[in-house]
Structure formats: structure tokens, C-alpha cells
Protein backbone atom coordinates (compact mmCIF):
# COMPACT_ATOMS: atom_id res chain seq x y z
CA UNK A 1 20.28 -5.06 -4.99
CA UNK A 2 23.82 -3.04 -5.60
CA UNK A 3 24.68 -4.87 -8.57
CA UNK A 4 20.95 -5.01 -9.82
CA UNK A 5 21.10 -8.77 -9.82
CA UNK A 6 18.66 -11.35 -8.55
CA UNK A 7 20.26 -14.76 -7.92
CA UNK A 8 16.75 -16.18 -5.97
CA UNK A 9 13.03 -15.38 -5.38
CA UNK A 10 12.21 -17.71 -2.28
CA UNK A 11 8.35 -18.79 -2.25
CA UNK A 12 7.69 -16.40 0.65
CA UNK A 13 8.59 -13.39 -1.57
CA UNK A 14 6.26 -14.41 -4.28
CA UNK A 15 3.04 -15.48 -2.07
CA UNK A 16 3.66 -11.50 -0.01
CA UNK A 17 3.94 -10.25 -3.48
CA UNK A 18 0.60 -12.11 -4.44
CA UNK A 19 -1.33 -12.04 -1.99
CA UNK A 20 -0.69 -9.10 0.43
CA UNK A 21 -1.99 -6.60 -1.58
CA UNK A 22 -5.84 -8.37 -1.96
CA UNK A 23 -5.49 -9.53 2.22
CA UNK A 24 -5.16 -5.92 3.23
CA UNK A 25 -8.06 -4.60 0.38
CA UNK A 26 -10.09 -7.73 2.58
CA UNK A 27 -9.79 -7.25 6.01
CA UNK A 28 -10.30 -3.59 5.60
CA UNK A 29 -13.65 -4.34 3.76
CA UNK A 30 -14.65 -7.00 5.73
CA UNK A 31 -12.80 -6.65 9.41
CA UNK A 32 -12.60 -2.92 10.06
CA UNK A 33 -15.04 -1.79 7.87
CA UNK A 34 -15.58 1.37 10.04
CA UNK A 35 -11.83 2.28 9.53
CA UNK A 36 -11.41 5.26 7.78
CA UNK A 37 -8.12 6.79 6.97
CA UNK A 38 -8.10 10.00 8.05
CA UNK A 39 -5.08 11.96 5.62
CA UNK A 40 -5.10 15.55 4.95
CA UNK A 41 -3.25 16.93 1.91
CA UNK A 42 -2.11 19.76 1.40
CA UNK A 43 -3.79 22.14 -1.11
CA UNK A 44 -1.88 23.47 -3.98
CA UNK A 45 -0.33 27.76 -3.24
CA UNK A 46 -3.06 28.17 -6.27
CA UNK A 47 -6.17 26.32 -4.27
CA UNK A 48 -5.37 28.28 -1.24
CA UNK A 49 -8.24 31.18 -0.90
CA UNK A 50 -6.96 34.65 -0.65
């Protein structure tokens, strides 16, 4: 990664690439579908009532 070279891509690093994206969109729609996440941001200085 220092030299911005990639000599190999092992099969392992292409299937997490693939697939872990859709596995996690899955089990949260179909495993813990009562999981919210639960993040607060912050407002903006201009949102912020007087």
C-alpha cells in the first residue's frame, strides 16, 4: 500500500468485497429486523434554535 502497488488480490478479498456489503443489508432485514441504529448528529451552529 506504500508504493501504491498491488502484486495479488487473493479470492478471499474479492468474495468480502462482493458479498459483505449485500450479507450485512440481509441479516439486518431479515435477522434483526427490530435493530435500529440509534445515531444522533449533530445539528449545524445555523439549525441550533436561539
Amino acid at each position: 500500500m506504500a508504493t501504491g502497488k498491488v502484486y495479488a488480490v487473493n479470492i478471499g478479498t474479492l468474495l468480502f468485497l462482493l458479498i459483505n456489503g449485500p450479507m450485512i443489508a440481509l441479516a439486518d432485514q431479515h435477522l434483526w429486523h427490530n435493530l435500529h441504529h440509534n445515531i444522533t448528529l449533530p445539528r449545524a451552529i445555523s439549525d441550533r434554535a436561539e
